[in-house]
N, C-alpha and C. Protein backbone atom coordinates (compact mmCIF):
# COMPACT_ATOMS: atom_id res chain seq x y z
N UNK A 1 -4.62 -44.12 8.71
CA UNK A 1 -5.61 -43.45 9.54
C UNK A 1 -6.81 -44.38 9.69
N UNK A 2 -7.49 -44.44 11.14
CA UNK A 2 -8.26 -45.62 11.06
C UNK A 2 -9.59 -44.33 10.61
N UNK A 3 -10.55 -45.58 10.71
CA UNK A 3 -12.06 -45.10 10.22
C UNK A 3 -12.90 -44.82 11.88
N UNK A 4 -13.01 -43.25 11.61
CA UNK A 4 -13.96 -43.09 12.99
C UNK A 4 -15.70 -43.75 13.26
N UNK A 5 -15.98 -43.35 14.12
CA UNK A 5 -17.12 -44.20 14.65
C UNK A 5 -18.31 -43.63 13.61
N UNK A 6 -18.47 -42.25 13.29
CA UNK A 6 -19.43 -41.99 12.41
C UNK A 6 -19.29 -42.51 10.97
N UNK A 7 -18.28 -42.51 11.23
CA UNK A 7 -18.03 -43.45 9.53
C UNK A 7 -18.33 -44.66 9.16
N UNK A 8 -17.59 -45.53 10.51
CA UNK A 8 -18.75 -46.84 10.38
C UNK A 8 -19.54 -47.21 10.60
N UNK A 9 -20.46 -46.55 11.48
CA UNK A 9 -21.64 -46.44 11.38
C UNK A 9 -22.75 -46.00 10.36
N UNK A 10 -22.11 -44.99 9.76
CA UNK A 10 -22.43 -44.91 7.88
C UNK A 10 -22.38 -45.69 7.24
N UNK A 11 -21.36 -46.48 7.34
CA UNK A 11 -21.15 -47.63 6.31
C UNK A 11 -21.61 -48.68 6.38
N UNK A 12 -21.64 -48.74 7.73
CA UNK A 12 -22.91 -49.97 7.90
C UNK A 12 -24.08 -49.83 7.76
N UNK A 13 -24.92 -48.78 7.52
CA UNK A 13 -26.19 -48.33 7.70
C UNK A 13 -26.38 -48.48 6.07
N UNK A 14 -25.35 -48.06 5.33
CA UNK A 14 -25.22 -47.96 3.73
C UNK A 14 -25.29 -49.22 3.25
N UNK A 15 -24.40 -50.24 4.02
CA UNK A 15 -24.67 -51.65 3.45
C UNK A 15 -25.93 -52.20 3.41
N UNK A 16 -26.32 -52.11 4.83
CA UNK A 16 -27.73 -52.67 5.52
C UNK A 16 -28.81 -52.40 4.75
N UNK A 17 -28.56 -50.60 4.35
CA UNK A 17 -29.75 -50.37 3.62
C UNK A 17 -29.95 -51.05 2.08
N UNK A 18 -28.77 -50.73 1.43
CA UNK A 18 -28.62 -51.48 -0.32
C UNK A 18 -28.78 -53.14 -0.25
N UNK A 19 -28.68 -53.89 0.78
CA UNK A 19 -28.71 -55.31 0.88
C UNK A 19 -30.06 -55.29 0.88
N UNK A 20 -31.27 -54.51 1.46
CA UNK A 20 -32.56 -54.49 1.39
C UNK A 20 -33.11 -53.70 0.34
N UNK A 21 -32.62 -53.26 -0.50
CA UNK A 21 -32.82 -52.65 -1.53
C UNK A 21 -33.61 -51.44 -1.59
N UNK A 22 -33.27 -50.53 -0.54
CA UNK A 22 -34.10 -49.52 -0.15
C UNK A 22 -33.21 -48.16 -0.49
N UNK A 23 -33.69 -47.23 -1.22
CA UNK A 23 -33.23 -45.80 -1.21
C UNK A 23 -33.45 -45.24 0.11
N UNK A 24 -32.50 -44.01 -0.02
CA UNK A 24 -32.10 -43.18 1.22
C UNK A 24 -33.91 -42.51 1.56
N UNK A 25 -34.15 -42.29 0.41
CA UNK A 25 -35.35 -41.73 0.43
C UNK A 25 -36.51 -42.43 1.20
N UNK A 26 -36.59 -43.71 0.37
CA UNK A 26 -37.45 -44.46 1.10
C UNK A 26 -37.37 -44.95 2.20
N UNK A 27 -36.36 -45.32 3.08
CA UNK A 27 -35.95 -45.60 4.33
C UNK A 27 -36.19 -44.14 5.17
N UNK A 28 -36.06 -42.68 4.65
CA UNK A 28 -36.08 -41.67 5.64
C UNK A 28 -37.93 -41.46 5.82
N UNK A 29 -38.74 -41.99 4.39
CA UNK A 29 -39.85 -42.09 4.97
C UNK A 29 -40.26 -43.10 5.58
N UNK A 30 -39.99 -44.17 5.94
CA UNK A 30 -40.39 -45.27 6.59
C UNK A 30 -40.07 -45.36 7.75
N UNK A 31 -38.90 -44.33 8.58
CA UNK A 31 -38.69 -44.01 9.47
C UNK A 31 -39.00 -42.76 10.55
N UNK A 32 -39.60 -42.34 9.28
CA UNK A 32 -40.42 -40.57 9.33
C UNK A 32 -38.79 -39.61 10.12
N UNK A 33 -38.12 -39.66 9.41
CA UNK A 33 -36.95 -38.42 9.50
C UNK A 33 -37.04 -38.11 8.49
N UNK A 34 -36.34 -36.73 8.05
CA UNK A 34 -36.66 -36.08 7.29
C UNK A 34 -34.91 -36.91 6.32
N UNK A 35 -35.29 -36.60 4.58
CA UNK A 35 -35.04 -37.15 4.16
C UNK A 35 -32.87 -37.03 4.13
N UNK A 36 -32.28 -35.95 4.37
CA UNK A 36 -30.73 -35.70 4.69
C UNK A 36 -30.40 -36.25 5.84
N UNK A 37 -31.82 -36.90 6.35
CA UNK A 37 -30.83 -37.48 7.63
C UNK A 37 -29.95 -38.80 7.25
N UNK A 38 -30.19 -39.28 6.59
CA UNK A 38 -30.37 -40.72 6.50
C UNK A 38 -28.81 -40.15 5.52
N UNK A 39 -28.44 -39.34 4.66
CA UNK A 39 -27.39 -39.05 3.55
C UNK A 39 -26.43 -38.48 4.88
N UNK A 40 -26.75 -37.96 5.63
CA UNK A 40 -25.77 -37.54 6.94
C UNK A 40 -25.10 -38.16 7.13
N UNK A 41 -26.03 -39.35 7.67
CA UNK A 41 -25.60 -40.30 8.69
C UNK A 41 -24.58 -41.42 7.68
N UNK A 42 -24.77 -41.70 6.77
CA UNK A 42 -24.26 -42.49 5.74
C UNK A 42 -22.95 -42.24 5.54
N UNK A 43 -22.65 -40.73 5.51
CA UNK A 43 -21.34 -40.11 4.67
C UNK A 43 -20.59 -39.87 6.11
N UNK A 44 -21.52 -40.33 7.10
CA UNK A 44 -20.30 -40.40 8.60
C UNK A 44 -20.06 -38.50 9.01
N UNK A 45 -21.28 -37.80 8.13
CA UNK A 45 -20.84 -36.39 8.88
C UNK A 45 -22.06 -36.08 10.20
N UNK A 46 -22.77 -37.11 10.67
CA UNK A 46 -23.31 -37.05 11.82
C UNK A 46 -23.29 -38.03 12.44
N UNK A 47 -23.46 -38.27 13.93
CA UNK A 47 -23.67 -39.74 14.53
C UNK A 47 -25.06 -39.55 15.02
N UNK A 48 -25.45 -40.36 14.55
CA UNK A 48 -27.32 -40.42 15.14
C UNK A 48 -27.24 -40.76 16.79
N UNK A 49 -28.08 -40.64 17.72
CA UNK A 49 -28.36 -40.57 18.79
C UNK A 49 -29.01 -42.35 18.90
N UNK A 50 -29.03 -42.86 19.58
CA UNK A 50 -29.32 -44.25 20.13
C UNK A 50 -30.88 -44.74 19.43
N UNK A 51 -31.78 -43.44 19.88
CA UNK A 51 -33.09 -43.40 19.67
C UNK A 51 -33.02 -43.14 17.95
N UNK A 52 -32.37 -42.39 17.44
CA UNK A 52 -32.69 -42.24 16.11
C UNK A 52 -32.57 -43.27 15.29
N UNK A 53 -31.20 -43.70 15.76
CA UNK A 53 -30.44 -45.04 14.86
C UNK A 53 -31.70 -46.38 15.03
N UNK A 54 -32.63 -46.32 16.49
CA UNK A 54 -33.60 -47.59 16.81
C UNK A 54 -34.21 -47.37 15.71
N UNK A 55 -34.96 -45.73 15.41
CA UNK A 55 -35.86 -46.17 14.24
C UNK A 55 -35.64 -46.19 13.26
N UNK A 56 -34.80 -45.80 12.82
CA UNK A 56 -34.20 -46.02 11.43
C UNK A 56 -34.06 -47.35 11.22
N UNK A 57 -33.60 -48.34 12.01
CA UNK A 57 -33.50 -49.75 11.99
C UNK A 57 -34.58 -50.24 12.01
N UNK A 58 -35.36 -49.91 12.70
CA UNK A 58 -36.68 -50.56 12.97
C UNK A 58 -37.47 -50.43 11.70
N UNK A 59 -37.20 -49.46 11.07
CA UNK A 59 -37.87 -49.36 9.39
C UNK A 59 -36.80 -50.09 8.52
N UNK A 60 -36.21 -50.96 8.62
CA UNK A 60 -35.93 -52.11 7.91
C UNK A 60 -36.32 -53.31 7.71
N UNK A 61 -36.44 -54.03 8.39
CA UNK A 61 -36.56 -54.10 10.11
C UNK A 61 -35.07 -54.84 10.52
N UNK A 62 -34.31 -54.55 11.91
CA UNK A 62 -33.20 -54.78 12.00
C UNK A 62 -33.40 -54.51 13.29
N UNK A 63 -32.54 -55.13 14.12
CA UNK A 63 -32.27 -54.68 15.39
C UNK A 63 -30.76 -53.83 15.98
N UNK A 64 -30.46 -53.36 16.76
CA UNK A 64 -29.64 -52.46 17.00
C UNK A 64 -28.60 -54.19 17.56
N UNK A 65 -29.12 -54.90 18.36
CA UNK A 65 -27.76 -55.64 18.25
C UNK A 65 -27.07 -56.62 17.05
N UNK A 66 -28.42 -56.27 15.88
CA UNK A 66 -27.87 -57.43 14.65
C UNK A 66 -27.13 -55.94 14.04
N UNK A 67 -27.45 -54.81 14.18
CA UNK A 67 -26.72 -53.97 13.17
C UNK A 67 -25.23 -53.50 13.77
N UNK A 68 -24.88 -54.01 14.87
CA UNK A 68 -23.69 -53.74 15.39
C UNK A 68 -23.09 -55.06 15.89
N UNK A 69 -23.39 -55.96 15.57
CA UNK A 69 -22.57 -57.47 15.07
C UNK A 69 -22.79 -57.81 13.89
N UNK A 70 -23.26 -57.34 13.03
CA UNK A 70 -22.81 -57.99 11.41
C UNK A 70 -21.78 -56.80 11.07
N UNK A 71 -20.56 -57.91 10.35
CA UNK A 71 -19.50 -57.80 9.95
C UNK A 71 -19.55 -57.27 8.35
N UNK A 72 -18.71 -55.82 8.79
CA UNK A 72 -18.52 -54.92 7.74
C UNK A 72 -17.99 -55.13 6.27
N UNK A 73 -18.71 -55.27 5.10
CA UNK A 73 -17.66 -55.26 4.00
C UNK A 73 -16.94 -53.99 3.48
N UNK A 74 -15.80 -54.79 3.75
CA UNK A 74 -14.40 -53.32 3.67
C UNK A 74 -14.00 -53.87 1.76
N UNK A 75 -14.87 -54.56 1.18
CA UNK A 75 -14.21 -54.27 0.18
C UNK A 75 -15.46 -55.20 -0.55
N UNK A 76 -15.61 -54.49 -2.24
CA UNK A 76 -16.10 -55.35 -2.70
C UNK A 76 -15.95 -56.60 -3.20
N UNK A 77 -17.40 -57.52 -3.18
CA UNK A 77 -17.24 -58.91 -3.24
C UNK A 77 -17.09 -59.14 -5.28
N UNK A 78 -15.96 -59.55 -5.34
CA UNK A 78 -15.63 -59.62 -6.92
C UNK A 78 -15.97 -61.37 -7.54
N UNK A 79 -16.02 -62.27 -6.49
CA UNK A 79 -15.89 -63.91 -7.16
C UNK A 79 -17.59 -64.01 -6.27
N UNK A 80 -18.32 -65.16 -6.97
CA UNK A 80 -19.52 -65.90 -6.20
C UNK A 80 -19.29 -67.29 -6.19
N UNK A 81 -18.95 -68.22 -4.88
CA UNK A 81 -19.16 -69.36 -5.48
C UNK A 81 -21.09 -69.77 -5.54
N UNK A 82 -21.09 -70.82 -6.36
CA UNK A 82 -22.47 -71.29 -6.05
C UNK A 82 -23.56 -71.31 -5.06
N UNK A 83 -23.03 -71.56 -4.08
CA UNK A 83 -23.83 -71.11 -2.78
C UNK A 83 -23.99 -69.47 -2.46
N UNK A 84 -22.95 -68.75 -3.07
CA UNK A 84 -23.29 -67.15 -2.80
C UNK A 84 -24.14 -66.38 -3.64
N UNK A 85 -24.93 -67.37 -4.82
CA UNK A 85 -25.66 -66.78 -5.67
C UNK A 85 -27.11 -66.34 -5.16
N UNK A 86 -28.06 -65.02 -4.82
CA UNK A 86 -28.94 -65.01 -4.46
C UNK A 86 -30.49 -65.12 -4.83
N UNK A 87 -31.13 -66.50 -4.57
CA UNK A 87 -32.51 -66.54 -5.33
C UNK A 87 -33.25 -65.63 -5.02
N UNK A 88 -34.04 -65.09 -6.35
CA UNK A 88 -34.81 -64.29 -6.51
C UNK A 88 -36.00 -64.72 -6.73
N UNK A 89 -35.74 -66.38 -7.34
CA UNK A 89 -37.58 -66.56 -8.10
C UNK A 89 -37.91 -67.82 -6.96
N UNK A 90 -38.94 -68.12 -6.88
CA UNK A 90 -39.29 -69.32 -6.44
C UNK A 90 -40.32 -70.27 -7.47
N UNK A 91 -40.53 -71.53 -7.19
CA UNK A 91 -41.57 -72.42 -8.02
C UNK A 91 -41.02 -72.93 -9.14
N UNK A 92 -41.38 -73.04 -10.21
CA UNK A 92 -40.53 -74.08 -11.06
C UNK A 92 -39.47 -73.20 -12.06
N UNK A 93 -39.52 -72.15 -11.87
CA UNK A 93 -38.26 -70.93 -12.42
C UNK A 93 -37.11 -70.83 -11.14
N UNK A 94 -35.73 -70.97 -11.42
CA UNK A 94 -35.18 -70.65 -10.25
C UNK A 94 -34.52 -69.32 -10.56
N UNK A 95 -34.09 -68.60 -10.26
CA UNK A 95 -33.64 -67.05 -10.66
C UNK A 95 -32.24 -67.30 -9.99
N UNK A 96 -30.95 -67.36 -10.24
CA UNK A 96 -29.84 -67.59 -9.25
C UNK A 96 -29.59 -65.83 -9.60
N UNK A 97 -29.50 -64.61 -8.85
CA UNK A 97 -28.37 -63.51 -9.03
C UNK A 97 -27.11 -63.75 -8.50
N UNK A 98 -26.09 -63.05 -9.06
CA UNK A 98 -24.89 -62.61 -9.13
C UNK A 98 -25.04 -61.60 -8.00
N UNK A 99 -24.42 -61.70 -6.75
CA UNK A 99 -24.58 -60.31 -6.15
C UNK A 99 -25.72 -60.66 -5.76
N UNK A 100 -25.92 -59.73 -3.76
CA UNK A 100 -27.37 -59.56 -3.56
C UNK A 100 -28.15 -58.58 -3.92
N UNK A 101 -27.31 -57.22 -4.66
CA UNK A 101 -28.42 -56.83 -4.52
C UNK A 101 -28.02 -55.70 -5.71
N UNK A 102 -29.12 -55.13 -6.36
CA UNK A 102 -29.14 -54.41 -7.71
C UNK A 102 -28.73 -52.89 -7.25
N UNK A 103 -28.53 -52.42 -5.84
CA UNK A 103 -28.15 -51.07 -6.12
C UNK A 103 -27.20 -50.92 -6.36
N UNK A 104 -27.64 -49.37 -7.15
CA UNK A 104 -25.90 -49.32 -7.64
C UNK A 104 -25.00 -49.91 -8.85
N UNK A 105 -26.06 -50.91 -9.27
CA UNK A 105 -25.28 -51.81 -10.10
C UNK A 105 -25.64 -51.43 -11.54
N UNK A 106 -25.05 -51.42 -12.87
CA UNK A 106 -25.31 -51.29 -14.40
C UNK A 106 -25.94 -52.58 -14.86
N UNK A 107 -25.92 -53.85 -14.45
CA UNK A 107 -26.30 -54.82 -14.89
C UNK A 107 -26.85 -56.11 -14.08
N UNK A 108 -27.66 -56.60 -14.22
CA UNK A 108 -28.31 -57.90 -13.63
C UNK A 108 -27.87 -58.83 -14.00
N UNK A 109 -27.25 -59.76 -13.99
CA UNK A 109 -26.82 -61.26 -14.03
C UNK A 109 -27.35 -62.19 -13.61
N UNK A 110 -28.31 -63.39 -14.23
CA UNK A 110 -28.87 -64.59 -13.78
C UNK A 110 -28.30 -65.36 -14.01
N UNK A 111 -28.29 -66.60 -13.91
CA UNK A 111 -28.08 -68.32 -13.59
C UNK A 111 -29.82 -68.52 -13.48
N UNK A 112 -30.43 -69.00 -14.66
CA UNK A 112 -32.00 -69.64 -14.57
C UNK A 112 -31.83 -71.08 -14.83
N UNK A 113 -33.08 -71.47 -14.09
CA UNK A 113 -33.33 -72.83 -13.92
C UNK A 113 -34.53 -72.86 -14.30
N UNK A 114 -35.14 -73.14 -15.88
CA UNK A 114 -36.71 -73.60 -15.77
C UNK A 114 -36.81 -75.90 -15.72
N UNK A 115 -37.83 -75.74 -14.85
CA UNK A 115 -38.10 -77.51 -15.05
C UNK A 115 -39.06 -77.51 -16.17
N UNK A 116 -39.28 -78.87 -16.63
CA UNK A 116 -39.95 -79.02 -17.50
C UNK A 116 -41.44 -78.45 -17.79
N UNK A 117 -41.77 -77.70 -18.66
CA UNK A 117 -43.13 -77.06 -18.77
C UNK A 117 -43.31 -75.57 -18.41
N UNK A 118 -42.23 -75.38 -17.43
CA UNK A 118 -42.54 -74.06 -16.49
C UNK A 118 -42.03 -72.59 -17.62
N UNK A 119 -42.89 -71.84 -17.49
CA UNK A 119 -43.02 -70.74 -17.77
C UNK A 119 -42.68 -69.14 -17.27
N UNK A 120 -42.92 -68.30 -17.90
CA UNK A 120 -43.10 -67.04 -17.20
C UNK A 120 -44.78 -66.40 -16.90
N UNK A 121 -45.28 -66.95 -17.98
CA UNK A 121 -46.80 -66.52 -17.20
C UNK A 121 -47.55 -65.98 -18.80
N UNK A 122 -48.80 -66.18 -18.71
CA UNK A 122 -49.52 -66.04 -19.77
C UNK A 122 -49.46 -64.35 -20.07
N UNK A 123 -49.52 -63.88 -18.76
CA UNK A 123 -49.09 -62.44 -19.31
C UNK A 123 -47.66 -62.04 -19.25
N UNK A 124 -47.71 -61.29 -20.79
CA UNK A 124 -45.81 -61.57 -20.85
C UNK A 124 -45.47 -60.20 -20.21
N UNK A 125 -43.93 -60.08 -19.92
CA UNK A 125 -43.04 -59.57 -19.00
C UNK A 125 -42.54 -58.46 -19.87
N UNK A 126 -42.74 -57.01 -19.52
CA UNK A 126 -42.54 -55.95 -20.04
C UNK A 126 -41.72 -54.97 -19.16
N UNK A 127 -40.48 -54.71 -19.58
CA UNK A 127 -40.00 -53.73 -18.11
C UNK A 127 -38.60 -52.85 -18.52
N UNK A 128 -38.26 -51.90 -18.11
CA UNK A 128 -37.42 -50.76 -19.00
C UNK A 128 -35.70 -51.88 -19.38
N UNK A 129 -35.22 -51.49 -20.41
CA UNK A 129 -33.74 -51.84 -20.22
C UNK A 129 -33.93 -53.04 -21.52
N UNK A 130 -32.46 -53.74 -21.94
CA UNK A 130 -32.16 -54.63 -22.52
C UNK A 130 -31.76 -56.10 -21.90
N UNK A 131 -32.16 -57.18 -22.43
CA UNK A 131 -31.52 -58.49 -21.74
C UNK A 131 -30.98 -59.38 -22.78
N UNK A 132 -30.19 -60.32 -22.30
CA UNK A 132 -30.02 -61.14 -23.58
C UNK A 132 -29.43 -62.59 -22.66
N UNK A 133 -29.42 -63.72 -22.97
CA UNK A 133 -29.06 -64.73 -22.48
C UNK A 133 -28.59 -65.70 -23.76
N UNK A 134 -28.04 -67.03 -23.37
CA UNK A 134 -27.11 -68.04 -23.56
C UNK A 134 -27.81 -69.32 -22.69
N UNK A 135 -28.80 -70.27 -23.97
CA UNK A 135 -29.24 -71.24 -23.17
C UNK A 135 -28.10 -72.13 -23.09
N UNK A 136 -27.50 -72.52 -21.89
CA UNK A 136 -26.53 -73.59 -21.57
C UNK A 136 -27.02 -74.94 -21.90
N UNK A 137 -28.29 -75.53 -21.49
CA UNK A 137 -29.10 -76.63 -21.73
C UNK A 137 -29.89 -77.05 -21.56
N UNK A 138 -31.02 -78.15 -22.26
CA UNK A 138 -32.24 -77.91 -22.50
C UNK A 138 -33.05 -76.89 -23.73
N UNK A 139 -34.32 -76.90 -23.54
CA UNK A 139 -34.46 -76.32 -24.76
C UNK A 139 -35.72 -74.74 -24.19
N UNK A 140 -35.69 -73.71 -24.55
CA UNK A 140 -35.95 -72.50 -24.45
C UNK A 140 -37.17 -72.31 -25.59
N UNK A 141 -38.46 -72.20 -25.02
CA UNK A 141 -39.24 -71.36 -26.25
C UNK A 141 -39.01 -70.28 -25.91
N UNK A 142 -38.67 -68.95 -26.53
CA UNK A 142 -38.81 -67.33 -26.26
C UNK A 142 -39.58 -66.63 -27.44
N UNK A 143 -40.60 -66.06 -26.98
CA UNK A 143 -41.49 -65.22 -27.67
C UNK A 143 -41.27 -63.65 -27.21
N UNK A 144 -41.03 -62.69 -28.65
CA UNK A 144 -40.60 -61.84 -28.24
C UNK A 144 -41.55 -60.91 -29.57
N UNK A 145 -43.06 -60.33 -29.11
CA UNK A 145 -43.66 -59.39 -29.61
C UNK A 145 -44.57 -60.81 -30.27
N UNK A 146 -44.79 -60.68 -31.91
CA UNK A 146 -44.85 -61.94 -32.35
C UNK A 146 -44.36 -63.01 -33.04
N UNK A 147 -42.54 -62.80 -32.44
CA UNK A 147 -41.90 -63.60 -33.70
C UNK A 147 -41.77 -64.53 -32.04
N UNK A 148 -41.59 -65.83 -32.13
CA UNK A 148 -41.31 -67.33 -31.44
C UNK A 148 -40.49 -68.02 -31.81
N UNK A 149 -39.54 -68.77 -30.91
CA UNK A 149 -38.17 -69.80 -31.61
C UNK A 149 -37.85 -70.42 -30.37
N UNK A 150 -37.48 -71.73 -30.82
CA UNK A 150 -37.15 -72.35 -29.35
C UNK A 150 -35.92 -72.54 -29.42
N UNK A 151 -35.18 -72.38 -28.55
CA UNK A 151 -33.61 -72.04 -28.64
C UNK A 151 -33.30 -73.41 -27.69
N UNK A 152 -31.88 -73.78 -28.14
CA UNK A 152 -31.23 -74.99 -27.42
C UNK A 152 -29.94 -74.14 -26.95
N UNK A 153 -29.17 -75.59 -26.63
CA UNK A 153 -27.59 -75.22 -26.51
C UNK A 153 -27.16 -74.33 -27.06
N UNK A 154 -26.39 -73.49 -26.63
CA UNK A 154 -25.56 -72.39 -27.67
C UNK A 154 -26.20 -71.71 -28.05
N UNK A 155 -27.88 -71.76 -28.37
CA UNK A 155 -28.37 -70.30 -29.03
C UNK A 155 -28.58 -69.88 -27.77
N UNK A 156 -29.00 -68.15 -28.61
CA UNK A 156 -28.79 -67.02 -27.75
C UNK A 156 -29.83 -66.70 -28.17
N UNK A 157 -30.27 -65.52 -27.81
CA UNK A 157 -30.98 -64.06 -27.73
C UNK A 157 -30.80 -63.37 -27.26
N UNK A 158 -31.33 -61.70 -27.46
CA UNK A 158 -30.71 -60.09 -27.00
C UNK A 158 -32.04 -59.56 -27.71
N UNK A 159 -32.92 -58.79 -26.95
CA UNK A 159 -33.70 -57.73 -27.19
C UNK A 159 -33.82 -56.50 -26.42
N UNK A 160 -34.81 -55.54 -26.60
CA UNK A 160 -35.07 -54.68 -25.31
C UNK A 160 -36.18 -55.03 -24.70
N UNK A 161 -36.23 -54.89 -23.62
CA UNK A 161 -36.82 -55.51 -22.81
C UNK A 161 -38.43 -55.06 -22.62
N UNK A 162 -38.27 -53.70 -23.34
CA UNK A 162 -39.60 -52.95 -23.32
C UNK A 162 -40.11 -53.56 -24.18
N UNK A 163 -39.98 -54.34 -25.24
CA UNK A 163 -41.27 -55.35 -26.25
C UNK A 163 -41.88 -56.75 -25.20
N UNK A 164 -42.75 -57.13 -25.10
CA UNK A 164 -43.63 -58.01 -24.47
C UNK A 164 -42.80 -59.59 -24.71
N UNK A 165 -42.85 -59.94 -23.89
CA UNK A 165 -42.08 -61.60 -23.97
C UNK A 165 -42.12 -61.80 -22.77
N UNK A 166 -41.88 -63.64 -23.17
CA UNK A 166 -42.35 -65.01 -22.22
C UNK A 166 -41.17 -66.08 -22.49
N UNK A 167 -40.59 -66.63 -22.07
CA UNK A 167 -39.84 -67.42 -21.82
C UNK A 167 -40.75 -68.72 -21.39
N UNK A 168 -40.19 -69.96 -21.68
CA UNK A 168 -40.64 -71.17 -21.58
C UNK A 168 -40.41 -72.43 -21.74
N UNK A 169 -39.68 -73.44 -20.85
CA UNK A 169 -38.98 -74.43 -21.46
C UNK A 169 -40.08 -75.77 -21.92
N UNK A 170 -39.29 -75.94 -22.84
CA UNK A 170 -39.73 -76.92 -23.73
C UNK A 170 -39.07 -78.17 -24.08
N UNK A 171 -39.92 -79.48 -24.15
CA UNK A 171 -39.23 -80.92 -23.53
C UNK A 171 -39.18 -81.40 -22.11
N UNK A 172 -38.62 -81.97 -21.53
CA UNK A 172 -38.27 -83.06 -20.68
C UNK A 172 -37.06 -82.88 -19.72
N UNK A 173 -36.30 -82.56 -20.26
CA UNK A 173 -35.23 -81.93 -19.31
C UNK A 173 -35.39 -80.43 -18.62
N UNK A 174 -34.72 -80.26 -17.69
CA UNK A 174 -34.35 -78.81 -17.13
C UNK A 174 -33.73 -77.87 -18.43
N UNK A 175 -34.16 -76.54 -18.35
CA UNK A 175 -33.65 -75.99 -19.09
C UNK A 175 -32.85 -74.73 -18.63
N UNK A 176 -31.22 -74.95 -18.71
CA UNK A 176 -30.62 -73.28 -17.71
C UNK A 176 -30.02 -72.25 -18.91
N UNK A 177 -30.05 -71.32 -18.72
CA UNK A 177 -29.86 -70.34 -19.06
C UNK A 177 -28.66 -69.17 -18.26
N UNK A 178 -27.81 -68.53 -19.08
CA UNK A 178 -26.96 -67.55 -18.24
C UNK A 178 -27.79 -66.26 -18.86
N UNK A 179 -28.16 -65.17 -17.87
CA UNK A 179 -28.79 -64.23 -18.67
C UNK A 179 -28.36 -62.63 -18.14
N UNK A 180 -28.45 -61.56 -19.10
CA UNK A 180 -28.70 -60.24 -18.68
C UNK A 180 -29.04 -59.46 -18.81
N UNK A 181 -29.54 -58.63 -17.49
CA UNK A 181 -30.38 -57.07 -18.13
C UNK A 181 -30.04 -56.19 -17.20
N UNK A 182 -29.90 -54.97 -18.49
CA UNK A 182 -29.32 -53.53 -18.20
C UNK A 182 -30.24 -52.84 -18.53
N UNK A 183 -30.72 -51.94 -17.44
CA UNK A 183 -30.44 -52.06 -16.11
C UNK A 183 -31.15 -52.83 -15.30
N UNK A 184 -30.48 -52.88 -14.77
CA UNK A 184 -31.12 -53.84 -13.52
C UNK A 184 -32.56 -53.71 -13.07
N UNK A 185 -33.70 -54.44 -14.07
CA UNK A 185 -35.07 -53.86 -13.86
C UNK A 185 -35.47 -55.44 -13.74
N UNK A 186 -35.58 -56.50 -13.64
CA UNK A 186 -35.93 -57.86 -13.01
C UNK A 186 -36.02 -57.97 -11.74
């Protein structure tokens, strides 16, 4: 049985919206419809009218001919090569994610890149959930409350994420890291 027109039009509206990382909620106020429209239209049990679908797009921002030529994912994306990883950080931290985008998802996955010296910031990074990483290479200061250790190759760390900490590479080389946090609050 194929997929009718309200359906993919749901489904595209569902992608469009989670690739921008926007709740149903927040998109039905940014579009000023009331907030089931937007869960209607998604689950393919209404077809929006020409004018509705403009503003709903237009509170993305998107246009009606980019949202009806980008090509549908009919299935989820399970492999990333390197180039499909999406930066999140800019400046001398590189943030690579797994996946574009955190809705929906139980866990965050990085690929970090600090260059030499670069930091997270004098004020340290406090935010709900657990993380833990695997410095691949280079060397890692991590301060976590007031205990400090600079981690190399092969060491690790795992805390919750709600105690205060800073990350910071240390030495001369690049320092990468594989890292994660549940939930997805980075």
């Amino acid at each position: 049985m194929t997929e009718g027109v309200n359906e993919k039009i749901g489904a595209r509206l569902r992608q469009i919206r989670q690739r921008n990382q926007l709740s149903q909620r927040e998109l039905a106020k940014r579009a000023g419809v009331v907030n089931s429209a937007i869960s209607l239209i998604e689950s393919g049990r209404t077809n929006p009218s020409v004018g509705a679908l403009k503003r709903i797009l237009d509170a993305i921002p998107i246009s009606l001919a980019e949202f009806f030529s980008l090509a549908e994912q009919d299935r989820e994306q399970i492999f990333f090569g390197v180039k499909e990883l999406t930066e999140i950080g800019k400046g001398g931290i590189s943030y690579l994610q797994v996946g574009n985008s955190k809705v929906g998802r139980s866990i965050q996955i990085l690929k970090e890149t600090y260059t030499p010296g670069s930091d997270t910031g004098k004020v340290r990074l406090v935010h709900a959930g657990e993380e833990g990483g695997v410095i691949i290479s280079g060397h890692l200061e991590v301060t976590v409350d007031d205990q400090r250790r600079v981690l190399g190759p092969g060491d690790a760390y795992y805390f919750s994420s709600r105690r205060p900490h800073r990350f910071r590479c240390i030495g001369t080389e690049p320092c990468e890291v594989v890292s994660a946090c549940s939930p997805p609050s980075f």
